[in-house]
Protein backbone atom coordinates (compact mmCIF):
# COMPACT_ATOMS: atom_id res chain seq x y z
CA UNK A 1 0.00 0.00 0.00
CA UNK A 2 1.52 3.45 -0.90
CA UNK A 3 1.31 5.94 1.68
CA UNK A 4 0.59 9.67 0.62
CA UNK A 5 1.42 11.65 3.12
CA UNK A 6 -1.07 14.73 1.62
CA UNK A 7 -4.15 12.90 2.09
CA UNK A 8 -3.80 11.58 5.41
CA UNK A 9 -6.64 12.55 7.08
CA UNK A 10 -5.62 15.15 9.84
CA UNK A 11 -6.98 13.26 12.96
CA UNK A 12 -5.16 9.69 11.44
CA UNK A 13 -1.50 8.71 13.34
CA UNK A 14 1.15 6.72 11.25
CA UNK A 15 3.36 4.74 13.06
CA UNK A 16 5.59 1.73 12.60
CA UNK A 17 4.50 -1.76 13.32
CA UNK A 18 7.08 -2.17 15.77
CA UNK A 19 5.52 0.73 18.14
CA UNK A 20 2.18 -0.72 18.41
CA UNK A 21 2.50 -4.30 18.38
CA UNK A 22 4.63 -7.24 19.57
CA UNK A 23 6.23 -8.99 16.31
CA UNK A 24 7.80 -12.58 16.65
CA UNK A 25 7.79 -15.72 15.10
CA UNK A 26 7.50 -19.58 15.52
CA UNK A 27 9.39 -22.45 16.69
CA UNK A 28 10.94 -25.23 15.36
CA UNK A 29 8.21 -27.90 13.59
CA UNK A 30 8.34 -31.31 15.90
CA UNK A 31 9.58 -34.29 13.50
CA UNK A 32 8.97 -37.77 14.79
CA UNK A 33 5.74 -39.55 15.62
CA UNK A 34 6.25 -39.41 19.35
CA UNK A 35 5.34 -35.44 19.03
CA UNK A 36 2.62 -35.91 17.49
CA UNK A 37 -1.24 -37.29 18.54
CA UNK A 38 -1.49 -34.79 21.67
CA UNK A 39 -3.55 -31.81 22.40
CA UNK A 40 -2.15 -28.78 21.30
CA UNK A 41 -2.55 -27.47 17.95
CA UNK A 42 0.25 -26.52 16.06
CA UNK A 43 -0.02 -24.24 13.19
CA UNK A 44 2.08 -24.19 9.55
CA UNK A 45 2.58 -22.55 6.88
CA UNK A 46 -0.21 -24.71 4.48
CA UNK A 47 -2.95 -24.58 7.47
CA UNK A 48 -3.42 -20.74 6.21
CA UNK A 49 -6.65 -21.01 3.69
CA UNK A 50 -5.48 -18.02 1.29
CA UNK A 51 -8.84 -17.45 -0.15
CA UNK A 52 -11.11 -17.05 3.08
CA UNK A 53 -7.74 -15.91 5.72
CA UNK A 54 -8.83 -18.92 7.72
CA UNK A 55 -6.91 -21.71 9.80
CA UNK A 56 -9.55 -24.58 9.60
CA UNK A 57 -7.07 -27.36 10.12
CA UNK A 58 -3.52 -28.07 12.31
CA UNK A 59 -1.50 -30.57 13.85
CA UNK A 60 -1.95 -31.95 17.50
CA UNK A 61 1.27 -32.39 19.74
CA UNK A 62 2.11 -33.37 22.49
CA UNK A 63 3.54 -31.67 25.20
CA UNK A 64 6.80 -33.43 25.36
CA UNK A 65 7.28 -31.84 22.22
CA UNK A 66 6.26 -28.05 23.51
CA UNK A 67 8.57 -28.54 26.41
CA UNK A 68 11.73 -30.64 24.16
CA UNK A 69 11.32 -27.63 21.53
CA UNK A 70 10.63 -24.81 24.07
CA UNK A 71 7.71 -23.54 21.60
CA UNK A 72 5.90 -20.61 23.19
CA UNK A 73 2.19 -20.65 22.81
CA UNK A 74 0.65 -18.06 21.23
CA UNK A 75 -2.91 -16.18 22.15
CA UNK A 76 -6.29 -16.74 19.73
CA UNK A 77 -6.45 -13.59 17.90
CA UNK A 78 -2.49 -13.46 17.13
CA UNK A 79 -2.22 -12.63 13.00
CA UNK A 80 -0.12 -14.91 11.50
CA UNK A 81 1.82 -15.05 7.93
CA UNK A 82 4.39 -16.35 6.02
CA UNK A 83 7.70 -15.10 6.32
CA UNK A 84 10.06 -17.58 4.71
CA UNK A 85 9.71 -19.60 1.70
CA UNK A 86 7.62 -19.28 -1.73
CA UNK A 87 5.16 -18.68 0.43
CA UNK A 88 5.88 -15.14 0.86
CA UNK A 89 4.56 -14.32 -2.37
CA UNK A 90 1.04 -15.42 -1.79
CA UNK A 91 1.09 -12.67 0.84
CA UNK A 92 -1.45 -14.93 3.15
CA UNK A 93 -2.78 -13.68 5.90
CA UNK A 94 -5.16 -15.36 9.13
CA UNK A 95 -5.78 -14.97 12.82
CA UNK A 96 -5.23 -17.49 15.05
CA UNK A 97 -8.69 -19.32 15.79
CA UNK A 98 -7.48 -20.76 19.05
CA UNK A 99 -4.31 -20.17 21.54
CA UNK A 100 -1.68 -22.10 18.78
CA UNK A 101 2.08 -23.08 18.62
CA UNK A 102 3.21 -21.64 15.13
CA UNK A 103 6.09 -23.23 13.00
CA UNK A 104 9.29 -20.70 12.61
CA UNK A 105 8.04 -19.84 8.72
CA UNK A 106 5.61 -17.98 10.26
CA UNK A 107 5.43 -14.38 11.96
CA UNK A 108 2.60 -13.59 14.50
CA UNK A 109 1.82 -10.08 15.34
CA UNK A 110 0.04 -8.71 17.97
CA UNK A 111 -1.50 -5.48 19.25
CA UNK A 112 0.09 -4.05 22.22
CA UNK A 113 -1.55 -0.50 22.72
CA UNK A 114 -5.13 -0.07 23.91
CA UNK A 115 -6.43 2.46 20.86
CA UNK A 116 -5.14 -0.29 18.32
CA UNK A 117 -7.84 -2.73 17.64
CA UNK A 118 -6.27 -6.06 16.74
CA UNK A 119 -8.59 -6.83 13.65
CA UNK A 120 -8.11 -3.59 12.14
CA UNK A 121 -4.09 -3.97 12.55
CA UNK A 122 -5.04 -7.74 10.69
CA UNK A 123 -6.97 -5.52 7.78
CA UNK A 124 -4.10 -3.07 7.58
CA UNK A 125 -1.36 -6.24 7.59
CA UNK A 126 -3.41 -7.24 3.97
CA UNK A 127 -2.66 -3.71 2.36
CA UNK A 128 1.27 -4.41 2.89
CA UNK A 129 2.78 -6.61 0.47
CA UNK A 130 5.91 -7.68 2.09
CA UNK A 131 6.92 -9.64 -0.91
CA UNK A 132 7.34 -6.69 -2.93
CA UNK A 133 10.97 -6.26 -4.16
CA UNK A 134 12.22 -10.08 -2.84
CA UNK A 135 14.15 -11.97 -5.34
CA UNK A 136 13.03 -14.96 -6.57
CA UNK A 137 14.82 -18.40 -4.98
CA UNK A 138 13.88 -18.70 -1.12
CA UNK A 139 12.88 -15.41 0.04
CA UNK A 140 12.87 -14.19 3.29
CA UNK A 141 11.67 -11.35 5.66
CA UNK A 142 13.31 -10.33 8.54
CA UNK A 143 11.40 -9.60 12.13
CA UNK A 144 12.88 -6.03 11.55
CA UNK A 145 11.39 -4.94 8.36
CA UNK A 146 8.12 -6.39 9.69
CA UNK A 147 8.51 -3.63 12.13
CA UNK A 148 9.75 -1.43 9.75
CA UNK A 149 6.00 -1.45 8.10
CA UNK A 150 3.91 1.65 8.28
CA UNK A 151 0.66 1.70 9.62
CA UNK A 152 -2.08 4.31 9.29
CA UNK A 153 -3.96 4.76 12.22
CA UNK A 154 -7.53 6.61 12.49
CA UNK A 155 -9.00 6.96 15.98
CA UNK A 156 -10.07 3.89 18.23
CA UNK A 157 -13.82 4.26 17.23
CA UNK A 158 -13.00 4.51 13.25
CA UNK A 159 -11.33 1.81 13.59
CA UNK A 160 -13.79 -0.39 14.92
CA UNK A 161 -16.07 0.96 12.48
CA UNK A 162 -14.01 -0.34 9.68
CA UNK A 163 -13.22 -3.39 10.95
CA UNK A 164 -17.31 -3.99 10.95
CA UNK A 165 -17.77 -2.92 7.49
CA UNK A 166 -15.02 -5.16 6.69
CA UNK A 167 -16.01 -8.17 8.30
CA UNK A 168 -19.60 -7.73 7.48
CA UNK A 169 -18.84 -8.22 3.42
CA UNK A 170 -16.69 -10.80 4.59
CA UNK A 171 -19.02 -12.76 6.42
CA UNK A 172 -21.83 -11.80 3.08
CA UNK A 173 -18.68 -13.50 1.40
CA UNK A 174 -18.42 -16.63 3.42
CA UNK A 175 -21.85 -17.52 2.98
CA UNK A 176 -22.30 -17.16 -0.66
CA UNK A 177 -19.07 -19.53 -0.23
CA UNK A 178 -21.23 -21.84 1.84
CA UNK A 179 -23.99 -21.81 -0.42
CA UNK A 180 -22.09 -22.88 -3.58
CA UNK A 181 -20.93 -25.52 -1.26
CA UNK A 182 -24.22 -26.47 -0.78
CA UNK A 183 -25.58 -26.56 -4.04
CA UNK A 184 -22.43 -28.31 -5.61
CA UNK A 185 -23.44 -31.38 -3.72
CA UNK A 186 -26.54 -31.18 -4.01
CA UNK A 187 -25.88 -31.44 -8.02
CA UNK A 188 -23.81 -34.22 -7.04
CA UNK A 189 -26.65 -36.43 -5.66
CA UNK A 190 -29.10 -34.58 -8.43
CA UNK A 191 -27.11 -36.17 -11.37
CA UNK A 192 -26.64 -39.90 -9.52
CA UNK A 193 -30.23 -39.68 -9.27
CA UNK A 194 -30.85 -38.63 -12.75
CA UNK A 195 -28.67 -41.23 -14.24
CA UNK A 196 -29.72 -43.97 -12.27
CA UNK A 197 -33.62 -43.41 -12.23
CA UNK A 198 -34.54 -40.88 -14.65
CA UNK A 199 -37.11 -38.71 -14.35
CA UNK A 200 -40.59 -40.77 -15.52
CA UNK A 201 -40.05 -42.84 -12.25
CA UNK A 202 -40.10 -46.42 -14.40
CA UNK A 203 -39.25 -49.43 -13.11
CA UNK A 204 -35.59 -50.25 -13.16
CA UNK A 205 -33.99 -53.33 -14.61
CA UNK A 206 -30.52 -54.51 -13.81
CA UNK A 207 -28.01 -54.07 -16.45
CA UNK A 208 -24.00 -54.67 -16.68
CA UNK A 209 -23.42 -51.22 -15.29
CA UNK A 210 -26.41 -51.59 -12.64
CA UNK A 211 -29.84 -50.78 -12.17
CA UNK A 212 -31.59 -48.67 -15.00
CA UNK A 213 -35.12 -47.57 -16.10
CA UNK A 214 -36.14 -50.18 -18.27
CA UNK A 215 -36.58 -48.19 -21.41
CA UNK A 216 -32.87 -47.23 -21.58
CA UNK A 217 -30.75 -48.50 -23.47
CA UNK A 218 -26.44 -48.97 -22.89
CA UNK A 219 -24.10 -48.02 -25.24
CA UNK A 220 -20.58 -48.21 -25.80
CA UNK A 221 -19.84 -43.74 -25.13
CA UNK A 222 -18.09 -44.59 -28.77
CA UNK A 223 -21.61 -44.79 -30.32
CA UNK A 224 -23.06 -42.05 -28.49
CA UNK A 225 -19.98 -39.53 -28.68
CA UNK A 226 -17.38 -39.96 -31.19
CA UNK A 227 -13.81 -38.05 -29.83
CA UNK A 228 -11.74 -36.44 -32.48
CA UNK A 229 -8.07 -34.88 -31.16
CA UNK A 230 -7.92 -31.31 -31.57
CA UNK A 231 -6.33 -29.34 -34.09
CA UNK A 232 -2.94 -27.93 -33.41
CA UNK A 233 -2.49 -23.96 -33.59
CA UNK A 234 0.49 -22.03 -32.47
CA UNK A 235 -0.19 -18.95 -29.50
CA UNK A 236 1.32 -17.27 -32.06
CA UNK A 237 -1.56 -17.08 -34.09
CA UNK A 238 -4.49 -16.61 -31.45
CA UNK A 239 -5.48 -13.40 -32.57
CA UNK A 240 -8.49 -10.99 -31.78
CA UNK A 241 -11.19 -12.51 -33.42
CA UNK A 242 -14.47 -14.12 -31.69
CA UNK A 243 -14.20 -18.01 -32.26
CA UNK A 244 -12.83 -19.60 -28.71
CA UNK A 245 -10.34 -21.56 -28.92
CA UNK A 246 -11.23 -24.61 -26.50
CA UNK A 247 -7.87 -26.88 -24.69
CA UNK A 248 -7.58 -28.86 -22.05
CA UNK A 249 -8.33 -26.05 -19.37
CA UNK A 250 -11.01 -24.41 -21.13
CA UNK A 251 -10.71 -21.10 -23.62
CA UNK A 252 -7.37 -20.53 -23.72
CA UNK A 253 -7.42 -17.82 -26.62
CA UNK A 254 -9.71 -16.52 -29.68
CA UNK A 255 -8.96 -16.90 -33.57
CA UNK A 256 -10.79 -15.58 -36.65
CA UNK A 257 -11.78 -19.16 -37.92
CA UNK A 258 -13.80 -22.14 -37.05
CA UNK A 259 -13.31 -25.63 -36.85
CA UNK A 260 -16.93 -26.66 -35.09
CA UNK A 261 -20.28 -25.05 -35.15
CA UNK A 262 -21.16 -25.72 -31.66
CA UNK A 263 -22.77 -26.48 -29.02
CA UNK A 264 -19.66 -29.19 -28.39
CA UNK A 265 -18.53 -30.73 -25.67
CA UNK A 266 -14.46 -30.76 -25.19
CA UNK A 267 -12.87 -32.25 -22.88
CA UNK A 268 -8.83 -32.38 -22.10
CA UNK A 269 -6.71 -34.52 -23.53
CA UNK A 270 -2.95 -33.89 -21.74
CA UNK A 271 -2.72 -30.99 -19.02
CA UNK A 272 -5.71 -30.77 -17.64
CA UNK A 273 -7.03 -33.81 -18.71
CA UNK A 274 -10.67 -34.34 -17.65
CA UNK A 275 -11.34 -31.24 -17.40
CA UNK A 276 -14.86 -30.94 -19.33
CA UNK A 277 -16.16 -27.74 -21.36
CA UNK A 278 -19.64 -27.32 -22.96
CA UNK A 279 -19.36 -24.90 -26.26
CA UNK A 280 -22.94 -23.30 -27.44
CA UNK A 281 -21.46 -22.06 -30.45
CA UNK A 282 -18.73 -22.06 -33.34
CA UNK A 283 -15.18 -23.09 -31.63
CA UNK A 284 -11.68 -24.41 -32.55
CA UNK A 285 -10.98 -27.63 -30.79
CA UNK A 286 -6.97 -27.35 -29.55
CA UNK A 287 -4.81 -30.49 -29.93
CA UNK A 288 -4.49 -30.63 -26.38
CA UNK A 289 -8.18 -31.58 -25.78
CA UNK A 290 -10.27 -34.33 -27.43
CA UNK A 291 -13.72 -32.98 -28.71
CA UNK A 292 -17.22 -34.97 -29.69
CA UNK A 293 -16.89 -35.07 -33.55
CA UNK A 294 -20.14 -36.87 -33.46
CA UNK A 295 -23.08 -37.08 -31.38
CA UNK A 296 -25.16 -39.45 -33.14
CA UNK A 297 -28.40 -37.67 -32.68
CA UNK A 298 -27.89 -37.35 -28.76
CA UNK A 299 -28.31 -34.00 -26.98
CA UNK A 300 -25.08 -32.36 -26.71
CA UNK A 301 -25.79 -30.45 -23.33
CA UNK A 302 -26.96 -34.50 -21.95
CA UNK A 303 -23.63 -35.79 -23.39
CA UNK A 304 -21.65 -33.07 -21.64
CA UNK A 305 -23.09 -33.80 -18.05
CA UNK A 306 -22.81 -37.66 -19.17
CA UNK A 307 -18.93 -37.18 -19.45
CA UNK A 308 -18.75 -36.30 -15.49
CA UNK A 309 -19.84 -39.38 -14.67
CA UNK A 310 -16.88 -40.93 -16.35
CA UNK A 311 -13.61 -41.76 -14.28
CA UNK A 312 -11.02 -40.23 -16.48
CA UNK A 313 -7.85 -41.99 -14.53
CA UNK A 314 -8.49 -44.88 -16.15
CA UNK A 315 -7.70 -44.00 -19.41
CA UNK A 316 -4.70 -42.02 -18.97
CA UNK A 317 -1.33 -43.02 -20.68
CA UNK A 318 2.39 -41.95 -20.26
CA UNK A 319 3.75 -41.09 -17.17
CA UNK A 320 5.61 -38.07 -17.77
CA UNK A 321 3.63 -36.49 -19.54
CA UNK A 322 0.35 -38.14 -19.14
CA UNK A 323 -2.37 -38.08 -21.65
CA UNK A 324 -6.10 -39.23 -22.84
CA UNK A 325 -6.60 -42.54 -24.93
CA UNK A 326 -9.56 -41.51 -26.73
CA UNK A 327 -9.75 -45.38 -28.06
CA UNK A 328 -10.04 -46.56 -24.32
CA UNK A 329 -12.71 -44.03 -23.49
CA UNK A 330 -14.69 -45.30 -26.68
CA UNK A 331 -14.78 -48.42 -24.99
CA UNK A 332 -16.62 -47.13 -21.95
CA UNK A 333 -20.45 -48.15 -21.22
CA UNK A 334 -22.61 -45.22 -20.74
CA UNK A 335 -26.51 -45.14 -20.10
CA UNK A 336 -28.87 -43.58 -22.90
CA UNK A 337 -32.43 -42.55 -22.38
CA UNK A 338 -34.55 -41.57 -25.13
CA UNK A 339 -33.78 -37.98 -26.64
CA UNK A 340 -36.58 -36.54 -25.09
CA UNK A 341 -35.61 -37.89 -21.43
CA UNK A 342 -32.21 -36.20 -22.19
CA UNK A 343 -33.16 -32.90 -22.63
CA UNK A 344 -35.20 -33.02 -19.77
CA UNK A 345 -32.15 -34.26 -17.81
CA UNK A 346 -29.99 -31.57 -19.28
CA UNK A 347 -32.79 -28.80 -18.43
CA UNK A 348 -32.73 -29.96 -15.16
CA UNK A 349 -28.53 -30.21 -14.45
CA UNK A 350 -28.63 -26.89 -15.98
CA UNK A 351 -30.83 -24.62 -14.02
CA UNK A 352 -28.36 -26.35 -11.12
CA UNK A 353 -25.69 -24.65 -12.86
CA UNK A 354 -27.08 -21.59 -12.98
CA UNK A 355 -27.72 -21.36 -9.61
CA UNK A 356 -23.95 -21.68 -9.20
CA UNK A 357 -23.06 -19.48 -11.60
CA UNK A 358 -25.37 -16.69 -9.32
CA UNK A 359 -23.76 -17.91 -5.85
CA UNK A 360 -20.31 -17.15 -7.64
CA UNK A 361 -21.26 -14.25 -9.24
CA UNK A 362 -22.54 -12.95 -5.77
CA UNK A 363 -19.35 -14.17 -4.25
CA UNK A 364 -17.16 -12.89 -7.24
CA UNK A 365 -19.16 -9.38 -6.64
CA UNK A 366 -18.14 -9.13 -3.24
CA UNK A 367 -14.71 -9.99 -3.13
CA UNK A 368 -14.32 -6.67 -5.88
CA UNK A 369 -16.21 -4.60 -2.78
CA UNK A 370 -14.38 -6.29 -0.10
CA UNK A 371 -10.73 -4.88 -1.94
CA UNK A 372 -12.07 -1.94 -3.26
CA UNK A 373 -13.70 -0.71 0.68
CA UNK A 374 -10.60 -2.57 1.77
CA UNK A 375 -8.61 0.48 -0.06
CA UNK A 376 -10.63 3.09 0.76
CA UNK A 377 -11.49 2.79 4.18
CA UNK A 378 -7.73 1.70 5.23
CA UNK A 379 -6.38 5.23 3.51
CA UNK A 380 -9.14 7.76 4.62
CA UNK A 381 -10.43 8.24 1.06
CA UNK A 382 -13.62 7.10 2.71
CA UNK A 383 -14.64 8.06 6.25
CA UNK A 384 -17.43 6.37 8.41
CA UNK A 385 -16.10 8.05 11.83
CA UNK A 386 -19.51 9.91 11.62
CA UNK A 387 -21.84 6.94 10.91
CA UNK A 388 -23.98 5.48 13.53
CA UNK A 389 -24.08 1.67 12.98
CA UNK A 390 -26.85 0.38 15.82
CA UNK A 391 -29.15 -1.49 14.59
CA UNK A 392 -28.31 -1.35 10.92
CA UNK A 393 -26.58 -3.33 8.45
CA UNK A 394 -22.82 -1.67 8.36
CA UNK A 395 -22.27 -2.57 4.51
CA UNK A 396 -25.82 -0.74 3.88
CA UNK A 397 -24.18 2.36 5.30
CA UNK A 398 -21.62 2.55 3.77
CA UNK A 399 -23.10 2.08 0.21
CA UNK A 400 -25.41 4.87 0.40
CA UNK A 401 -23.33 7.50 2.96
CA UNK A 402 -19.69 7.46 1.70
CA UNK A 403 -18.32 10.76 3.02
């Protein structure tokens, strides 16, 4: 975060990191089964969930291992981050969810003075990006450039409001997380259903892949999806026209000309492979994906949610650089209901997805607020030291009285 020293607001402090809190770090990490299977939680580097700040998982030790290491325990609340390694550059950040031992890759920081609030020091900690400037190999940052960071301080009560505004889209943010959670599974058991019962509710008859309605039939996917590989075509050439151009992870450029006139169904063939992608329209099929050349009259949205149920593993080849045997996937025996049946099953799968699609939008839209309020509240541009928040939604506030 750069600092200019013009727009600080007049009643806001700066100070260094070393005057207001108490920076450390970790001990050593306890090696050896005998340390381990005890009580105390221990906290490294990977525990830190990047994308929601969280520690949701940790070792247990023992205390023979506190007391053979001489690890100091630190308090729930402590901020934590990386401070040696690759890690660095992910610029992670988390509070402690529970008094912890931390591993020696880590720094913990704590508020010492009464007018600092500890989660608004956390908020500030996420505008600094200590990883600026470090070369590449095994960086590392010292205890004293930690303390060397500048940190802008409002007043006590500013800084409380912030921190509520802040953890109120963040908690908005969590839950639109929980809710694609939710729905994901529930498309899970929605498309065992759907491929195992159908939707007329006939009666089932057992087949060599298991229990079907009895007017569908089993194919080899061969006869119901023919794979083609991919065409090759240099980055060099993407260029800015409007046809994707589909590989194993998806769009991965645009040209000017067409191979396919869509909808297809890709999926990859060496990268990503398994990864599926549903084209509506006109496309050029990559050589490092396999697309459906053929659908033989099926529904091409049914054929792309059929493909999910497959177990791609199986038909991988190479070991260095492993790849899809479209020839073994041929071989694989898929269930087919009548046409009709699969566009009903694909209307179905897909209003699912679109549910998604809104839960990550939602999410998607509030990470943008969280970073851009995140910026503005943490350098003054936006005030809310005037705001009475009783009562009322803080994010609501702030939307509609930014002075």
């Amino acid at each position: 975060m750069e600092i200019d020293a013009d727009v600080i607001p007049d009643d806001w402090d700066l100070k260094k990191l070393g005057e207001i809190a108490d920076v450390s770090s970790g001990g050593s990490a306890p090696q050896g089964d005998k340390f381990f299977d005890g009580e105390n939680p221990f906290i490294r580097v990977q525990h830190i969930e990047q994308a929601s700040d969280s520690i949701n998982r940790y070792d247990l030790i023992t205390d023979e291992a506190v007391k053979e290491l001489k690890l100091k325990k630190y308090q729930s609340g402590t901020i934590v981050f990386p401070k040696s390694g690759a890690s660095i550059y992910l610029e992670k950040r988390a509070v402690l969810p529970m008094d912890a031992y931390i591993v020696s890759h880590l720094c913990a920081v704590k508020s010492v003075k009464e007018d600092v609030d500890q989660n608004f020091l956390f908020y500030s900690l996420k505008q600094i990006p200590f990883s600026k400037g470090k070369a590449d190999g095994y960086p590392t940052l010292n205890l004293s450039e930690v303390k060397r960071a500048i940190i802008l301080l409002p007043p006590i009560e500013e800084q409380r409001k912030i921190v509520c505004i802040l953890s109120q889209i963040k908690k908005a943010s969590a839950e639109q997380e929980q809710i694609i959670t939710k729905v994901k599974e529930l498309k899970q058991s929605l498309m065992h259903r759907l491929f195992t019962r159908g939707l007329r509710d006939e009666k089932l008859r057992e087949t060599e892949i298991g229990s079907l309605p009895e007017s569908w039939k089993v194919f080899k996917l061969g006869e119901v999806a023919t794979l083609q590989r991919g065409n090759d075509l240099p980055r060099y050439e993407f260029k800015n026209g409007d046809i994707p151009v589909i590989g194993s992870n998806g769009c991965i450029g645009y040209h000017n000309q067409k191979i396919m006139d869509g909808p297809g169904v890709v999926t990859g063939r060496s990268g990503s492979i398994g990864k599926i992608s549903y084209v509506p329209g006109p496309y050029w099929p990559h050589n490092t994906a396999l697309y459906v050349k053929n659908f033989h009259g099926n529904h091409p949205l049914f054929i792309f949610y059929l493909m999910h149920r497959l177990d791609f593993n199986k038909y991988k080849t190479g070991v260095s650089v492993p790849t899809l045997n479209r020839n073994f996937i041929h071989g694989e025996i898929v269930p087919v209901p009548d046409l009709q049946e699969q566009i009903d099953i694909a209307e179905t799968l897909s209003r699912t997805d679109k549910k998604i699609e809104q839960a990550e939008g939602q999410r998607g839209t509030l990470s943008n607020l969280f970073k851009t309020m995140l910026q503005l509240l943490m350098t003054g541009q936006v005030r809310v030291k005037d705001v009475d928040f009783d009562g009322v939604d803080a994010p609501i506030i702030l939307l509609t009285s930014t002075k």
